[in-house]
Protein backbone atom coordinates (compact mmCIF):
# COMPACT_ATOMS: atom_id res chain seq x y z
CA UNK A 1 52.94 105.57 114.47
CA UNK A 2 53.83 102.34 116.07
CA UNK A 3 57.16 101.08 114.58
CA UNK A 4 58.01 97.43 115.58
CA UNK A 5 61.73 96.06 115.48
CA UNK A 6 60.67 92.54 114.75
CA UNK A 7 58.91 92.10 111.17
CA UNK A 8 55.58 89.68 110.88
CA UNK A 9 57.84 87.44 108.43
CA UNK A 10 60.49 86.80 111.70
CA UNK A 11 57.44 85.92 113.83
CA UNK A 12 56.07 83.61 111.27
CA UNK A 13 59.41 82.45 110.57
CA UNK A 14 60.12 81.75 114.00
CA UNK A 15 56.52 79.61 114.90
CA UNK A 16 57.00 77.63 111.75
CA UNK A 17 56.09 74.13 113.11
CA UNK A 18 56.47 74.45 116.62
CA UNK A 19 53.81 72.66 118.19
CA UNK A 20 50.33 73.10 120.04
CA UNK A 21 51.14 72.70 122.99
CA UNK A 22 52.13 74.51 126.71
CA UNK A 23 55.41 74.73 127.99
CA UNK A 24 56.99 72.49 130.60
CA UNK A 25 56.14 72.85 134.34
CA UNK A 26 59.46 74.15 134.53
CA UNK A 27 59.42 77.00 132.11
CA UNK A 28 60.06 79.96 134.05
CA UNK A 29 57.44 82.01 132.45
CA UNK A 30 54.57 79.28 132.90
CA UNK A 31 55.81 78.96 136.95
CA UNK A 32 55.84 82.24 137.53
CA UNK A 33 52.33 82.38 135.95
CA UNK A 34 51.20 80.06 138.44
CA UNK A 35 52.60 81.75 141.34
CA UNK A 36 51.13 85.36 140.91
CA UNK A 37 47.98 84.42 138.84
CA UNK A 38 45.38 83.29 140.63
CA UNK A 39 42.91 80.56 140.07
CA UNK A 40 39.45 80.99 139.24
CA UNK A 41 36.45 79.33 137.84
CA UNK A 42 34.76 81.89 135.58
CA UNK A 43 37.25 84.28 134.89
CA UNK A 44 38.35 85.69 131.66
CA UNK A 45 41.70 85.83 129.87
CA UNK A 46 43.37 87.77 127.25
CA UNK A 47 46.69 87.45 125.36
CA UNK A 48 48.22 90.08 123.35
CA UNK A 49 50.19 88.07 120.48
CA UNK A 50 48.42 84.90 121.49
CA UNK A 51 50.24 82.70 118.87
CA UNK A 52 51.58 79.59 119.42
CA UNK A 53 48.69 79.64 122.47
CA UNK A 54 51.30 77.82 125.06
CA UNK A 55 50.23 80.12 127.87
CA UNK A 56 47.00 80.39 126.63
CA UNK A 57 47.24 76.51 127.85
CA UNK A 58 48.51 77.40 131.25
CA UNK A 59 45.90 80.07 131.89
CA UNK A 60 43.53 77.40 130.65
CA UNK A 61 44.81 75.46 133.61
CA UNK A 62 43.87 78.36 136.33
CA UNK A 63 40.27 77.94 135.18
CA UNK A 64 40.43 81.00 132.90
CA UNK A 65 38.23 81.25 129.58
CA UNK A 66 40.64 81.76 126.80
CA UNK A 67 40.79 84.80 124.35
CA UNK A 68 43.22 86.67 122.41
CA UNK A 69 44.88 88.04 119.26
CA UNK A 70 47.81 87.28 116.53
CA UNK A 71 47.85 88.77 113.18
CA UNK A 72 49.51 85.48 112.01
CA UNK A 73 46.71 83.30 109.90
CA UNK A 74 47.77 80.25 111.65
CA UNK A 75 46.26 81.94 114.97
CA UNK A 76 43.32 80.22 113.73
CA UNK A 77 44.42 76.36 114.63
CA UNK A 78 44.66 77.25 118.35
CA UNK A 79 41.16 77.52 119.02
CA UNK A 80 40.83 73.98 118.20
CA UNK A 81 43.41 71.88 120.28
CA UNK A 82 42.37 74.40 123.26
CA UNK A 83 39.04 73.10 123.21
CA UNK A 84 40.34 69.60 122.53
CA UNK A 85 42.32 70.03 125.94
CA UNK A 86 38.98 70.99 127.61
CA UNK A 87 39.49 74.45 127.90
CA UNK A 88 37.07 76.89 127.79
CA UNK A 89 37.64 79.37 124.80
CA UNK A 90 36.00 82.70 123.98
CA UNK A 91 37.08 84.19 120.70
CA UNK A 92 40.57 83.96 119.89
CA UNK A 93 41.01 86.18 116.29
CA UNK A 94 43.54 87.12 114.09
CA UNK A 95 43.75 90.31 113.55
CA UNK A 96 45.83 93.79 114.84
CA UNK A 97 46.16 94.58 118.26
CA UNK A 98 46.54 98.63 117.59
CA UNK A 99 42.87 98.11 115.97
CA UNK A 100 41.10 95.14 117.08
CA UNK A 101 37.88 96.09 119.26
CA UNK A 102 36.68 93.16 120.90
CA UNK A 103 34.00 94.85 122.70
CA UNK A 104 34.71 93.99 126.63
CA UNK A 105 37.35 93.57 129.30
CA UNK A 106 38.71 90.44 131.29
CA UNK A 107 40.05 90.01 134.17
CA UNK A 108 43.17 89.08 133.56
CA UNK A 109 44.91 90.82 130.32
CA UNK A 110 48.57 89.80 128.93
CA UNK A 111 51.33 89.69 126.81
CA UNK A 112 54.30 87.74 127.12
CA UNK A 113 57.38 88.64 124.70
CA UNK A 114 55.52 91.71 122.41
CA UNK A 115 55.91 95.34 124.34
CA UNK A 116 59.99 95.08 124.06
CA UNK A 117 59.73 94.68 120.21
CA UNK A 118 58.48 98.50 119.74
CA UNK A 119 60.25 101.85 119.66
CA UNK A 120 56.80 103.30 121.40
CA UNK A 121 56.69 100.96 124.22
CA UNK A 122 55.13 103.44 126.45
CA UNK A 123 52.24 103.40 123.55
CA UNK A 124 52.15 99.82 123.39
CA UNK A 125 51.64 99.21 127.02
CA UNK A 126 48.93 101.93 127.66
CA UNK A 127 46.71 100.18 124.96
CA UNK A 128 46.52 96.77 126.88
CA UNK A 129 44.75 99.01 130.12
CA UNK A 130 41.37 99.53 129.02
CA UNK A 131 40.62 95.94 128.36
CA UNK A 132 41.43 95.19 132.01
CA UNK A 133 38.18 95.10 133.96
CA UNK A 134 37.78 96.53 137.73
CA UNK A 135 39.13 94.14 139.71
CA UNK A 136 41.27 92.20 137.35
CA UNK A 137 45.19 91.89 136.43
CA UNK A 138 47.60 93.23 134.02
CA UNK A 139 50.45 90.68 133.35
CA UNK A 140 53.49 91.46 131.47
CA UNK A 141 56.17 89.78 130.80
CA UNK A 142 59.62 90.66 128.59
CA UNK A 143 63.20 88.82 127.95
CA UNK A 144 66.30 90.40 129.79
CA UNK A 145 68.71 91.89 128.38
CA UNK A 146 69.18 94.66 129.82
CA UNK A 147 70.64 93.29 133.42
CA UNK A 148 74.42 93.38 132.74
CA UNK A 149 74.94 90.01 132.01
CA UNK A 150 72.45 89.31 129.80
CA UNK A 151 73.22 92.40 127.68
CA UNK A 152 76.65 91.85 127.37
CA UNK A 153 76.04 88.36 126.28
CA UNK A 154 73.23 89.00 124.07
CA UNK A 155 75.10 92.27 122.29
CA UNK A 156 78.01 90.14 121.96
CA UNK A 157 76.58 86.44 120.88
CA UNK A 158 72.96 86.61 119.84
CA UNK A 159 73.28 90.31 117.79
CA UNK A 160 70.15 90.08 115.73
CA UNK A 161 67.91 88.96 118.30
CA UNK A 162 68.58 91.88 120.27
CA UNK A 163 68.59 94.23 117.67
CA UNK A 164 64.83 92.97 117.22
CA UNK A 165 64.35 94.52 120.85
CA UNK A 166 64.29 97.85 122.30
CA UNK A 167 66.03 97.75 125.27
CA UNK A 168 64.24 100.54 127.18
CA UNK A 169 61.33 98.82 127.00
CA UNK A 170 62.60 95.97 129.22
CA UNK A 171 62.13 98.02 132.51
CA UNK A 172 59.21 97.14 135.08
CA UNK A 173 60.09 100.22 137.28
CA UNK A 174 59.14 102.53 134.23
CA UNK A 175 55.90 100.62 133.52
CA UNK A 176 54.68 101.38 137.04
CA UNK A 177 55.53 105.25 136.17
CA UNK A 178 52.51 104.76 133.32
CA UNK A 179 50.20 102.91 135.37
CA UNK A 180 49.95 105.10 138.67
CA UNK A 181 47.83 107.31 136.87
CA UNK A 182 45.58 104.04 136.33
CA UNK A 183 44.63 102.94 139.70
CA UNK A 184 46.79 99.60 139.75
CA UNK A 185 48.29 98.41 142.61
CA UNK A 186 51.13 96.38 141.81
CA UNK A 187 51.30 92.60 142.94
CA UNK A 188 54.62 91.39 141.42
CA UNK A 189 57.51 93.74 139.34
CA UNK A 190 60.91 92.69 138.47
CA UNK A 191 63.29 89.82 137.11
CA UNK A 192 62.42 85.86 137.67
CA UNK A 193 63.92 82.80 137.38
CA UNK A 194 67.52 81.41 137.52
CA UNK A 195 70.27 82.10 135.43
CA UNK A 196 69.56 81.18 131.31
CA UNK A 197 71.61 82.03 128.80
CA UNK A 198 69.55 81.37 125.84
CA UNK A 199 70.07 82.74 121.77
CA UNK A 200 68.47 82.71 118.67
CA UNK A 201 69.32 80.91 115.62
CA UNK A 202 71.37 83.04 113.50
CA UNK A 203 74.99 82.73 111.22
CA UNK A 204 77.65 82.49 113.84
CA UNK A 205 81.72 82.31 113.46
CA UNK A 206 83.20 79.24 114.98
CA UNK A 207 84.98 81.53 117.73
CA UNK A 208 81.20 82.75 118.29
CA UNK A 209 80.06 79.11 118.24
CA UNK A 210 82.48 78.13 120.69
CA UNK A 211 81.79 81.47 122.94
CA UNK A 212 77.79 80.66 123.06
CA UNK A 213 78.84 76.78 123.81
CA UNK A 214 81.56 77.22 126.79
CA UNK A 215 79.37 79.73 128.49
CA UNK A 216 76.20 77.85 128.16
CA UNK A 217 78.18 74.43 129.81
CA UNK A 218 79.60 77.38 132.49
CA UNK A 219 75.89 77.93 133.28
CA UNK A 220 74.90 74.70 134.15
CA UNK A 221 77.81 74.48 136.54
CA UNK A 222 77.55 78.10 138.14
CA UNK A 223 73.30 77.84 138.51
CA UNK A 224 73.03 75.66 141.71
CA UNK A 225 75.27 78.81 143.32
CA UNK A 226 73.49 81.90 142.36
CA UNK A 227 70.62 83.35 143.55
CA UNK A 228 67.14 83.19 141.88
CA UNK A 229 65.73 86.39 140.06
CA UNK A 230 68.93 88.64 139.95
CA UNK A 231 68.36 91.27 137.87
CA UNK A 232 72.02 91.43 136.04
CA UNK A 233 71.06 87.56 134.88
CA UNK A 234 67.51 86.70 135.43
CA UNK A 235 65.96 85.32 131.85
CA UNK A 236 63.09 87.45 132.42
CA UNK A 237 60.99 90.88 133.84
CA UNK A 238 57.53 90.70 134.88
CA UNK A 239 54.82 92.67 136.06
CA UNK A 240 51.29 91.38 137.73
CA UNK A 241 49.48 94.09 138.71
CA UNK A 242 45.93 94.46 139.91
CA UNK A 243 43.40 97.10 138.93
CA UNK A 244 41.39 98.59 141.85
C-alpha cells in the first residue's frame, strides 16, 4: 500500500491558477535539465505528475515528444497550449500512476517533486523503471531538505511543507542502491543549484514572519560567496541516469 504525505486536495490547492507555462531560464530545475538531458529529434518523454506541464515545456524544447500523467482533471488543458507552443505531444492522461498502463517505454522517463511525498519511496521509484526503454534516461529530481541547512530551516519555518515530505526519500546515493540491479549507469547524482531558501504558504507568527524574511534578505547577500550545489544548502537532488 502506497501511502502519500501530500493529499490530492494540497496538490490541487496548490496549482489553482498558476499558469501554462515553463519556468524561467534560470530555474534551477529547468537548467539543470538542459545540462544533463540531451537533445534529440524523435525522442520520447514521460513525466510522472505531469501537472502544471512547465517541464513538459522544457523537454518540449530538447526536441522530445511529450507524454505523461496527473490524476488532477485539469491535466487535461496542458495538451492544448503544448501543441499551441509547437510541441509535439503524445498522450498526456489523467489518471494514477500506481495503475496507469500506457503500453510502451520512452527514452527519457521523469518526475520532478513526487517520489519524496511517499512513505514507500523505494516502491515509488522502482515503478518509473520499466517504462524506460534500452538506451534511454531516468531523471529524478526532489527538494532538499535534508542537507543541514535546509532541514533546519524548513523544520523550523516552513513545518507543514515538510511534514508533506519524507525525508529519507530525498537521498540520490540510496536510489543508485535500487537501480544497480537495473543496468543503469549513472550520468548525474546529487544536489544542484545555489543557495534558495524557499517556503510554502502557511499561518506564520510574526517572530516566524520576521525569521523567514531576515534570512531570505541574508541569502541574497551570502549567494555570490558560496559554492554551487552544496549539499547542506543546495535547493535540490537529482539523478540522470542512463539505461544500458
Amino acid at each position: 500500500m502506497t501511502t502519500n504525505k501530500a493529499s490530492q486536495e494540497w496538490w490541487e490547492q496548490t496549482w489553482k491558477g498558476v499558469p501554462l507555462a515553463p519556468p524561467p531560464p534560470q530555474q534551477p530545475v529547468r537548467r539543470w535539465l538542459e545540462q544533463y538531458v540531451p537533445r534529440t529529434v524523435d525522442g520520447t518523454c514521460f513525466e510522472v505528475g505531469c501537472h502544471p506541464g512547465r517541464f513538459l515545456a522544457v523537454m518540449g524544447m530538447l526536441g522530445y515528444e511529450l507524454n505523461g500523467v496527473d490524476m488532477t482533471p485539469e491535466v487535461e488543458n496542458i495538451s492544448g497550449w503544448l501543441e499551441r507552443d509547437g510541441y509535439r505531444v503524445g498522450s498526456i492522461a489523467q489518471g494514477d500512476f500506481f495503475e496507469y498502463d500506457p503500453g510502451r517505454q520512452y527514452d527519457v522517463v521523469m518526475s520532478l517533486g513526487f517520489i519524496e511525498h511517499f512513505t514507500d519511496w523505494e516502491r515509488v521509484l522502482e515503478r518509473h523503471i520499466p517504462l524506460v526503454a534500452p538506451g534511454g534516461r531516468l531523471v529524478i529530481e526532489v527538494p532538499n531538505m535534508a542537507g543541514s541547512v535546509q532541514n533546519w530551516f524548513h523544520r523550523t519555518f516552513d513545518r507543514e511543507s515538510y511534514d508533506r515530505h519524507h525525508i529519507p526519500a530525498m537521498n540520490p546515493g540510496a536510489w543508485i542502491e535500487i537501480l544497480r540491479g537495473h543496468d543503469f549507469d549513472i550520468e548525474f547524482e546529487g544536489p544542484f543549484g545555489h543557495l534558495y531558501l524557499w517556503v510554502e504558504p502557511q499561518q506564520r507568527s510574526l517572530p516566524e514572519r520576521t525569521g523567514v524574511f531576515a534570512l531570505r534578505a541574508a541569502q541574497k547577500l551570502a549567494r555570490p560567496f558560496l559554492p554551487h550545489g552544496r549539499y547542506a544548502y543546495a535547493p535540490a537532488l537529482g539523478l540522470v541516469a542512463r539505461r544500458k
